[in-house]
PDB file of N, CA and C in Angstrom:
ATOM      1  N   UNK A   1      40.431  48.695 118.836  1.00  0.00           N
ATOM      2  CA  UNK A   1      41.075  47.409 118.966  1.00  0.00           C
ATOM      3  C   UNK A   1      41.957  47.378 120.222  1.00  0.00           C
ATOM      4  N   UNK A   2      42.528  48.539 120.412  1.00  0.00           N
ATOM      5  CA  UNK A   2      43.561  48.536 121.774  1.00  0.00           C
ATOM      6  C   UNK A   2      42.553  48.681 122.961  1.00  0.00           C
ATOM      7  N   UNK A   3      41.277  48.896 122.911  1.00  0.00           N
ATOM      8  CA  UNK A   3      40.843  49.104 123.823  1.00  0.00           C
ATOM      9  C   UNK A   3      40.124  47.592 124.418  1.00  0.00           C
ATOM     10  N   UNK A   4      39.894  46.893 123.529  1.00  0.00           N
ATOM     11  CA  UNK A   4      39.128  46.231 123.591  1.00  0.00           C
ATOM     12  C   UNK A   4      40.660  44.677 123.998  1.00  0.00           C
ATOM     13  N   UNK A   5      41.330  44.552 123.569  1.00  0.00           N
ATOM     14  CA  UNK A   5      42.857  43.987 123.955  1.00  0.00           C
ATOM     15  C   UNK A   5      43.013  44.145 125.410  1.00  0.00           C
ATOM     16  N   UNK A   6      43.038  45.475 125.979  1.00  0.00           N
ATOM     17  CA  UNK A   6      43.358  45.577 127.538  1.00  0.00           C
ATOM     18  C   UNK A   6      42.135  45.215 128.063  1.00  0.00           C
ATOM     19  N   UNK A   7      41.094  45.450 127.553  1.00  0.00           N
ATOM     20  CA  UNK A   7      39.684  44.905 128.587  1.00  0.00           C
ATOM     21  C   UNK A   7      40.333  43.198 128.477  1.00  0.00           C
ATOM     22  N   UNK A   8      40.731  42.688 127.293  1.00  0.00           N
ATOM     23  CA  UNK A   8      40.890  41.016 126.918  1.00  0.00           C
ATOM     24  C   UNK A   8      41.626  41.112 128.419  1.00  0.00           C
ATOM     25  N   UNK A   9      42.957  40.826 128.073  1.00  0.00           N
ATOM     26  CA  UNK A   9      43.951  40.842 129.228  1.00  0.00           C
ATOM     27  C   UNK A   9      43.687  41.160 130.389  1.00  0.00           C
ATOM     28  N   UNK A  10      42.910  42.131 131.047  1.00  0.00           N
ATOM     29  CA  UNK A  10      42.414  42.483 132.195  1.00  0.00           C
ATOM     30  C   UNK A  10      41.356  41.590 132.893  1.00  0.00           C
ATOM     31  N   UNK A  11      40.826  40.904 131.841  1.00  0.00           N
ATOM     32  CA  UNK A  11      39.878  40.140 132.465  1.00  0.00           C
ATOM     33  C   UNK A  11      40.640  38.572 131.962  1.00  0.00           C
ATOM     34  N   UNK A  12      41.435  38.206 132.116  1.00  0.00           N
ATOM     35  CA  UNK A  12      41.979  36.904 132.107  1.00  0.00           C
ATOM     36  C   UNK A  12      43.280  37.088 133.085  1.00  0.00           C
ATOM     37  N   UNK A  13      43.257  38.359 133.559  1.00  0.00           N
ATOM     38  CA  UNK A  13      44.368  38.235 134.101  1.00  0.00           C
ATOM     39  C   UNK A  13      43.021  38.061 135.950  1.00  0.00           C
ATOM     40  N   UNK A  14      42.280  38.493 136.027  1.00  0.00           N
ATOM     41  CA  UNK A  14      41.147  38.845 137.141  1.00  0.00           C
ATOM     42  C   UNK A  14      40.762  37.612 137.308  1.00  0.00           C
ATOM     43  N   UNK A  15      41.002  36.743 136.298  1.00  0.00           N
ATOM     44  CA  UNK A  15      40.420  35.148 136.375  1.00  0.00           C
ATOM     45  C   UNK A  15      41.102  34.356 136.944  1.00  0.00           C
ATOM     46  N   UNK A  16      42.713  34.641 136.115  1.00  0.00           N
ATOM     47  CA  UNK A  16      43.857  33.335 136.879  1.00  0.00           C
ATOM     48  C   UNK A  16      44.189  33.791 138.588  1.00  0.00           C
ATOM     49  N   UNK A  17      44.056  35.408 138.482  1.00  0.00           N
ATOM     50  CA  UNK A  17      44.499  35.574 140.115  1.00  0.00           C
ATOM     51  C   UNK A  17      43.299  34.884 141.099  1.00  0.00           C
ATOM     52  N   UNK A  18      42.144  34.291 141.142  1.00  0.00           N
ATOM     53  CA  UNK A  18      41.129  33.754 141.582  1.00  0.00           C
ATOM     54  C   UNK A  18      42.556  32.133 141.870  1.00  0.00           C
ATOM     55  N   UNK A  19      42.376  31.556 143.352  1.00  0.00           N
ATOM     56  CA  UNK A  19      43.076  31.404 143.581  1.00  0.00           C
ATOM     57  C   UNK A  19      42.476  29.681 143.048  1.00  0.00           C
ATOM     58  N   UNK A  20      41.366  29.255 143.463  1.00  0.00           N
ATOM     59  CA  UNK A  20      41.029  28.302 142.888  1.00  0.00           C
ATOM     60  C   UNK A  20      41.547  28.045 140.902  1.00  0.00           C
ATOM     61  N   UNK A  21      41.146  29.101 140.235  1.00  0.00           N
ATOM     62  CA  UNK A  21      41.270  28.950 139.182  1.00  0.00           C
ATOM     63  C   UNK A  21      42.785  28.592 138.574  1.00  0.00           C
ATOM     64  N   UNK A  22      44.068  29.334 139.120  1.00  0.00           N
ATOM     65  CA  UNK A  22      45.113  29.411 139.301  1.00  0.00           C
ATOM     66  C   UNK A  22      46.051  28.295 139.489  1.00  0.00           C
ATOM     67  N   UNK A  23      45.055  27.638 140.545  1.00  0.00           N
ATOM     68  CA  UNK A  23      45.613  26.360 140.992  1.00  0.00           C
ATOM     69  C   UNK A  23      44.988  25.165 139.964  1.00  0.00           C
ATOM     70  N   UNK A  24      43.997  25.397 139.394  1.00  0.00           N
ATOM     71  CA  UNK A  24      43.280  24.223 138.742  1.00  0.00           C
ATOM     72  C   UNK A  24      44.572  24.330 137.417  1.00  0.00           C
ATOM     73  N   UNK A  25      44.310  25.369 136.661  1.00  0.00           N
ATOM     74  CA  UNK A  25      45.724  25.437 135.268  1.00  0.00           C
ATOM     75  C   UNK A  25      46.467  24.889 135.577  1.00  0.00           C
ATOM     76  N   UNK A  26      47.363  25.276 136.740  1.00  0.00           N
ATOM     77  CA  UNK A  26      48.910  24.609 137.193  1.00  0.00           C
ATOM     78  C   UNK A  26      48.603  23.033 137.506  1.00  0.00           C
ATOM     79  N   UNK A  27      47.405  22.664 138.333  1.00  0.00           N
ATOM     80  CA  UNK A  27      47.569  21.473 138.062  1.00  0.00           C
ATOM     81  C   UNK A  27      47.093  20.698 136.873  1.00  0.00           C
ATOM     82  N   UNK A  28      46.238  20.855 135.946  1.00  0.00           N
ATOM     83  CA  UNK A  28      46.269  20.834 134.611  1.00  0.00           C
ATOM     84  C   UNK A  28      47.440  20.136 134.187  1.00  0.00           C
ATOM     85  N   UNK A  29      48.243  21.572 134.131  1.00  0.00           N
ATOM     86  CA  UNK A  29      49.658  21.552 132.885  1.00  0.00           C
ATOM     87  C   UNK A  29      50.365  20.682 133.787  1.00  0.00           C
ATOM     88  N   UNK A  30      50.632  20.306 134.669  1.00  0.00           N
ATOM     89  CA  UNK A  30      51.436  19.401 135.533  1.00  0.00           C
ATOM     90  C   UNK A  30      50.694  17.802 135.476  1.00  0.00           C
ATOM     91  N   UNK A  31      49.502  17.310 135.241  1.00  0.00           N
ATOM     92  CA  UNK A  31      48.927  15.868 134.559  1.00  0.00           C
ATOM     93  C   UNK A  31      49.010  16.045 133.316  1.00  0.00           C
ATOM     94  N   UNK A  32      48.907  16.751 132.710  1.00  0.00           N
ATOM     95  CA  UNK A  32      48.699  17.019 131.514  1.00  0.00           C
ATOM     96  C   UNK A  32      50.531  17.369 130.634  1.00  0.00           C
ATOM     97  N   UNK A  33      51.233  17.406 131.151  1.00  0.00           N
ATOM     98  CA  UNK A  33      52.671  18.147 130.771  1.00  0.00           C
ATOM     99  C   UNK A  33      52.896  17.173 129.354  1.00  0.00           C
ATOM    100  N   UNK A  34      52.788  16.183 129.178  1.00  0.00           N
ATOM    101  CA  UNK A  34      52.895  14.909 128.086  1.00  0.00           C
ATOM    102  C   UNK A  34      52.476  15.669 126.386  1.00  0.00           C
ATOM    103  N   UNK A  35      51.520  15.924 126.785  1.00  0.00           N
ATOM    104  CA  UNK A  35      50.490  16.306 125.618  1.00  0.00           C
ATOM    105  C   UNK A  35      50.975  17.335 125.270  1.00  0.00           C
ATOM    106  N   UNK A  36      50.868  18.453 126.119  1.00  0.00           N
ATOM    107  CA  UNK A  36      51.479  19.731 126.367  1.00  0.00           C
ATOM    108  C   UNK A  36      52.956  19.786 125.491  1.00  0.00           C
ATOM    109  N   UNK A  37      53.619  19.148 125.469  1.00  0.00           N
ATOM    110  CA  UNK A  37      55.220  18.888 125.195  1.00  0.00           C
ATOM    111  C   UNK A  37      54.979  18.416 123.577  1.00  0.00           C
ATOM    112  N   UNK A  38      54.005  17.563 122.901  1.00  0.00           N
ATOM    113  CA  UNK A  38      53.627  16.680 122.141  1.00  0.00           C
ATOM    114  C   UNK A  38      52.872  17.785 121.614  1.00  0.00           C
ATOM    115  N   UNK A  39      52.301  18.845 121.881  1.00  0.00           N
ATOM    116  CA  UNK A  39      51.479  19.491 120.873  1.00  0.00           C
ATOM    117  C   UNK A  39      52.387  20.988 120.503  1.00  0.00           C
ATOM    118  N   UNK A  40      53.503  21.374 120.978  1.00  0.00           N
ATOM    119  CA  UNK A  40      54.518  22.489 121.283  1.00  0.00           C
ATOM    120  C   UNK A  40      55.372  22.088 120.186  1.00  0.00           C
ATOM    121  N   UNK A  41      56.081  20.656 120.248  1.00  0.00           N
ATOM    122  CA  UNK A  41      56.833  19.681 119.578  1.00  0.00           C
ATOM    123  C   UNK A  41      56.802  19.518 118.208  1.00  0.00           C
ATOM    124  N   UNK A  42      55.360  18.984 117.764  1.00  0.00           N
ATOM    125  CA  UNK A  42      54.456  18.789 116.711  1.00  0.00           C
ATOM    126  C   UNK A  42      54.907  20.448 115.508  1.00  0.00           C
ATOM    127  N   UNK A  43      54.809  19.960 114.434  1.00  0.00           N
ATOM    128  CA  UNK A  43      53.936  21.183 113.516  1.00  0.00           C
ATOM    129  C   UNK A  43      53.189  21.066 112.482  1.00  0.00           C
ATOM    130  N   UNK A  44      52.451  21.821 111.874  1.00  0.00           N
ATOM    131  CA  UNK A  44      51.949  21.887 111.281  1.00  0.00           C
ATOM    132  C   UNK A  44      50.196  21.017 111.099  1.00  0.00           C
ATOM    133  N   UNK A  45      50.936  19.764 109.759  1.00  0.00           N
ATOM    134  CA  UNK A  45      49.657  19.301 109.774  1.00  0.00           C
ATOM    135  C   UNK A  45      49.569  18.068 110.716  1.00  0.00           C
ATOM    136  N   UNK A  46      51.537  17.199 111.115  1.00  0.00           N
ATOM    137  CA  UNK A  46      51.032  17.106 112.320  1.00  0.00           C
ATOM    138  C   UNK A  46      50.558  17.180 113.534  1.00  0.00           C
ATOM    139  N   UNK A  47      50.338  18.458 113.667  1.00  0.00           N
ATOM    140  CA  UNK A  47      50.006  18.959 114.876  1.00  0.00           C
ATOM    141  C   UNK A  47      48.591  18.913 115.045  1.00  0.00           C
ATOM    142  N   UNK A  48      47.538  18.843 114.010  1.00  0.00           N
ATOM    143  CA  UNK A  48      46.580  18.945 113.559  1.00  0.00           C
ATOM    144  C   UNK A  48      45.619  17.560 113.889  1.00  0.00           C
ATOM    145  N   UNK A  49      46.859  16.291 113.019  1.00  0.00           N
ATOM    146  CA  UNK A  49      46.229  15.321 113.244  1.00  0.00           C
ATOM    147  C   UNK A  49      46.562  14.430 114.712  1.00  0.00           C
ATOM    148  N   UNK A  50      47.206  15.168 116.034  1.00  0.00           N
ATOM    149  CA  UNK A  50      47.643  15.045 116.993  1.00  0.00           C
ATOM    150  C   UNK A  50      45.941  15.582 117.477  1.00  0.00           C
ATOM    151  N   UNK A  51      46.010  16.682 117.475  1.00  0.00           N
ATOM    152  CA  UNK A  51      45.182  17.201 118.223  1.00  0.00           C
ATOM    153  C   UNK A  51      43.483  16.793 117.973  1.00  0.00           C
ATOM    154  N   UNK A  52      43.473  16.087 117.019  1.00  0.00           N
ATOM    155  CA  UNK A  52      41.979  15.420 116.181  1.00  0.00           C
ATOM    156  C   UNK A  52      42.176  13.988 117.059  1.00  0.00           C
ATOM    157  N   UNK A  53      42.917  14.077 117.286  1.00  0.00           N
ATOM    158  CA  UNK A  53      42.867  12.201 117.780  1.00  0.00           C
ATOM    159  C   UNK A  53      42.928  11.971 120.000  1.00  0.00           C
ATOM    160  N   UNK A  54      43.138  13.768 120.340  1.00  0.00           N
ATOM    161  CA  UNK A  54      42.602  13.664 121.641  1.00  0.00           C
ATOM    162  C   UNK A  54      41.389  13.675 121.658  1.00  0.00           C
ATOM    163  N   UNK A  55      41.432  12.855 122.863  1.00  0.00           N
ATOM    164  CA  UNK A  55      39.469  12.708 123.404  1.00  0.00           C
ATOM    165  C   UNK A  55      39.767  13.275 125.111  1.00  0.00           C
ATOM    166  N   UNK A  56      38.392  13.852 124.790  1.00  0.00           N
ATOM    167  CA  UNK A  56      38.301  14.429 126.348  1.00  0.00           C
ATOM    168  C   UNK A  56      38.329  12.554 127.520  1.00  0.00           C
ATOM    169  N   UNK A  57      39.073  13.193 128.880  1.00  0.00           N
ATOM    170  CA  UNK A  57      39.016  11.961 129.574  1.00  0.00           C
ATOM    171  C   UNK A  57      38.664  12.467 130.985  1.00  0.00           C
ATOM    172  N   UNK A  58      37.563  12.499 131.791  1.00  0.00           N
ATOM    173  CA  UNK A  58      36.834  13.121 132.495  1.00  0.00           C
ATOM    174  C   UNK A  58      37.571  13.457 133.847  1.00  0.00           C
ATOM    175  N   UNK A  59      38.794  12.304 134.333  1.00  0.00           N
ATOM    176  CA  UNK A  59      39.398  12.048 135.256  1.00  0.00           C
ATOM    177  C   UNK A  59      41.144  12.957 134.957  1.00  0.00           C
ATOM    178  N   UNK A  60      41.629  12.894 133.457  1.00  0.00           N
ATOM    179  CA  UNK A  60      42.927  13.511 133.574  1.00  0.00           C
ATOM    180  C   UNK A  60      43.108  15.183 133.225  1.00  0.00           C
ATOM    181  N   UNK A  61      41.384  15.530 132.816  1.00  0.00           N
ATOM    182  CA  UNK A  61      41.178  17.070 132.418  1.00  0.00           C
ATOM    183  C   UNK A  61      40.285  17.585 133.124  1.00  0.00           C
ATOM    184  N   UNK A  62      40.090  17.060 134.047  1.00  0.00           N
ATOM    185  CA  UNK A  62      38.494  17.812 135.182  1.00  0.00           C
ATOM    186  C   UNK A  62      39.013  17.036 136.378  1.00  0.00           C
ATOM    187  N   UNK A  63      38.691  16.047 136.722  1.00  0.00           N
ATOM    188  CA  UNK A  63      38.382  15.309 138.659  1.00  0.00           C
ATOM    189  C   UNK A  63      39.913  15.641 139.243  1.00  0.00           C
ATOM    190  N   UNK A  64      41.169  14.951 138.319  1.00  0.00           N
ATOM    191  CA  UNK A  64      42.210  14.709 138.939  1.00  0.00           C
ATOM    192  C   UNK A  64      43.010  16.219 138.475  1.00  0.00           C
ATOM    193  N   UNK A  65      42.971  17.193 138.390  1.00  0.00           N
ATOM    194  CA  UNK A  65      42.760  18.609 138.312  1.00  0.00           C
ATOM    195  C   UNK A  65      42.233  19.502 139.649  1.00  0.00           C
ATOM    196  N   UNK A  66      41.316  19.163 139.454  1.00  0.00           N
ATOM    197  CA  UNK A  66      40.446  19.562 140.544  1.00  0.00           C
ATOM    198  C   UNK A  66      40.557  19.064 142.075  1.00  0.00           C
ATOM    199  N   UNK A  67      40.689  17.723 141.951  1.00  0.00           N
ATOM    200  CA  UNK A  67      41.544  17.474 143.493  1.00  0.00           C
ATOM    201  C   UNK A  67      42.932  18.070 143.763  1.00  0.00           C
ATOM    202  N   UNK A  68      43.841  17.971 142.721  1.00  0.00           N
ATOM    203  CA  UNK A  68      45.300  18.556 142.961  1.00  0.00           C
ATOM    204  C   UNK A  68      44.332  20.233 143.444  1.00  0.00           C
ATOM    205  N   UNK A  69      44.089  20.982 142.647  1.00  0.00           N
ATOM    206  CA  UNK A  69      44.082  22.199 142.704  1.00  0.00           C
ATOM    207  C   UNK A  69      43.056  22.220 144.216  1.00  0.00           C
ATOM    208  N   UNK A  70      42.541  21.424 144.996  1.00  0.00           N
ATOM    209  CA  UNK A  70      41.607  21.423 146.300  1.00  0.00           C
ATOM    210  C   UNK A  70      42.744  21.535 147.406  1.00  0.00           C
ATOM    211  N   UNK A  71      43.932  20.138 146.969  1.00  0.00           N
ATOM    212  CA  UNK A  71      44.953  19.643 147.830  1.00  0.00           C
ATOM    213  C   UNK A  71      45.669  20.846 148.138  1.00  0.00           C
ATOM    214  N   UNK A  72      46.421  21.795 146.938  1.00  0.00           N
ATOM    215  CA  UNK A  72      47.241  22.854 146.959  1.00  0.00           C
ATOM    216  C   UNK A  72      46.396  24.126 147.590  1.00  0.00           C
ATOM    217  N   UNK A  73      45.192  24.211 147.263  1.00  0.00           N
ATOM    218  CA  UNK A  73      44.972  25.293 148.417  1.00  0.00           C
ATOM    219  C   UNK A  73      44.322  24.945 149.656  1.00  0.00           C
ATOM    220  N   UNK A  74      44.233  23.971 150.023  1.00  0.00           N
ATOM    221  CA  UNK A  74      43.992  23.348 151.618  1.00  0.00           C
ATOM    222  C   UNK A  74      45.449  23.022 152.553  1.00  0.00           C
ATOM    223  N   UNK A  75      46.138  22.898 151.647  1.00  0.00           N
ATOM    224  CA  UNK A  75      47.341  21.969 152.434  1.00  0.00           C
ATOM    225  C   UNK A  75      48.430  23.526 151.984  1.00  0.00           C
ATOM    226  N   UNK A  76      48.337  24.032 151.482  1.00  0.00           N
ATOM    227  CA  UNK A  76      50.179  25.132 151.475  1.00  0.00           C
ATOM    228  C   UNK A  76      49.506  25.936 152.448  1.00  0.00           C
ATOM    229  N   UNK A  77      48.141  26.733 152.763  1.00  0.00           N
ATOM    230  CA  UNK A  77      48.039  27.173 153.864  1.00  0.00           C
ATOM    231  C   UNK A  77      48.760  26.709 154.915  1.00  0.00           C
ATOM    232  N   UNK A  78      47.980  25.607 155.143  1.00  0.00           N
ATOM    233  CA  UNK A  78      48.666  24.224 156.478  1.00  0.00           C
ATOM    234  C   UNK A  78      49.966  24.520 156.312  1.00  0.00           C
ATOM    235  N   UNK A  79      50.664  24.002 155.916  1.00  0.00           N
ATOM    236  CA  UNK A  79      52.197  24.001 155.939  1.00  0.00           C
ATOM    237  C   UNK A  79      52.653  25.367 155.996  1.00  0.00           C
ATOM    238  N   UNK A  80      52.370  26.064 155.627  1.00  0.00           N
ATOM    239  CA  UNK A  80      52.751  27.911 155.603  1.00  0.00           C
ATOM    240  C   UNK A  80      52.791  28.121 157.009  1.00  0.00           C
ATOM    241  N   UNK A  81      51.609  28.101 157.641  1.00  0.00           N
ATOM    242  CA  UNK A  81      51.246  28.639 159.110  1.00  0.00           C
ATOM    243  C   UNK A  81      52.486  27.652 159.834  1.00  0.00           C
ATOM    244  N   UNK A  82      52.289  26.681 159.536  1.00  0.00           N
ATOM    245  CA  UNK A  82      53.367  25.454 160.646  1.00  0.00           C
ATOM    246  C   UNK A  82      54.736  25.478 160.323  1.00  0.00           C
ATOM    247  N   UNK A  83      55.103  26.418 158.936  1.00  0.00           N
ATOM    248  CA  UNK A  83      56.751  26.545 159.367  1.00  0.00           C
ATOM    249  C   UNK A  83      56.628  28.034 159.978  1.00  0.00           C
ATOM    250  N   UNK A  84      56.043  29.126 159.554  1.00  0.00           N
ATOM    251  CA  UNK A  84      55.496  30.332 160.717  1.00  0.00           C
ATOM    252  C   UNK A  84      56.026  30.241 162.007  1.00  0.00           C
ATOM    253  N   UNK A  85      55.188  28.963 162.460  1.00  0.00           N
ATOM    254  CA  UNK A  85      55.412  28.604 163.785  1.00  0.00           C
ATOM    255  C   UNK A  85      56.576  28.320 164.240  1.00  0.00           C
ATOM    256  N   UNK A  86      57.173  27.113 163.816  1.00  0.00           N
ATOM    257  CA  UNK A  86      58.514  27.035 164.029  1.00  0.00           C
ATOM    258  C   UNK A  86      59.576  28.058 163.819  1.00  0.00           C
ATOM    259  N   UNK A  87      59.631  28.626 162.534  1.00  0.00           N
ATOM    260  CA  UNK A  87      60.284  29.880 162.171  1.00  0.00           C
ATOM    261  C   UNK A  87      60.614  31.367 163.296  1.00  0.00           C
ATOM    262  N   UNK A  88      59.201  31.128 163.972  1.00  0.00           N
ATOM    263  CA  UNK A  88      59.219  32.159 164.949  1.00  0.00           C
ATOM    264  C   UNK A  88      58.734  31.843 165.988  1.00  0.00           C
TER     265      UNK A  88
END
């Protein structure tokens, strides 16, 4: 069981450091923070009938995710290198 735990963890940890992947979660939980707060909040059996009554929505759990997480690793490069510059 312990062995099979550190393989778990080792390979979810090999996933989030993937920089795309990393960035898609964070922007996730950042459109998503509402729900997030609302299902933490919740207990029990309401938490249950909270979570029965989301529907997937293609644009606030996939597209608009996926552009934030495109934006953040196209653009903090950019800005990284250009205070670099100034900096030094």
């Amino acid at each position: 069981m312990k062995t099979f735990l550190t393989s778990f963890t080792t390979t979810i940890e090999q996933r989030l450091s993937n920089p795309l992947v990393g960035s898609f979660v964070l922007s996730w939980v950042v459109i998503n923070i509402k729900t997030i707060i609302s299902i933490v909040s919740l207990s029990g059996q309401a938490r249950v009938q909270y979570l029965n009554t989301l529907q997937f929505d293609c644009f606030t759990d996939a597209l608009f995710p996926m552009v934030g997480a495109l934006i953040y690793m196209l653009l903090v490069p950019f800005i990284q290198r250009r205070l670099d510059n100034i900096k030094y």
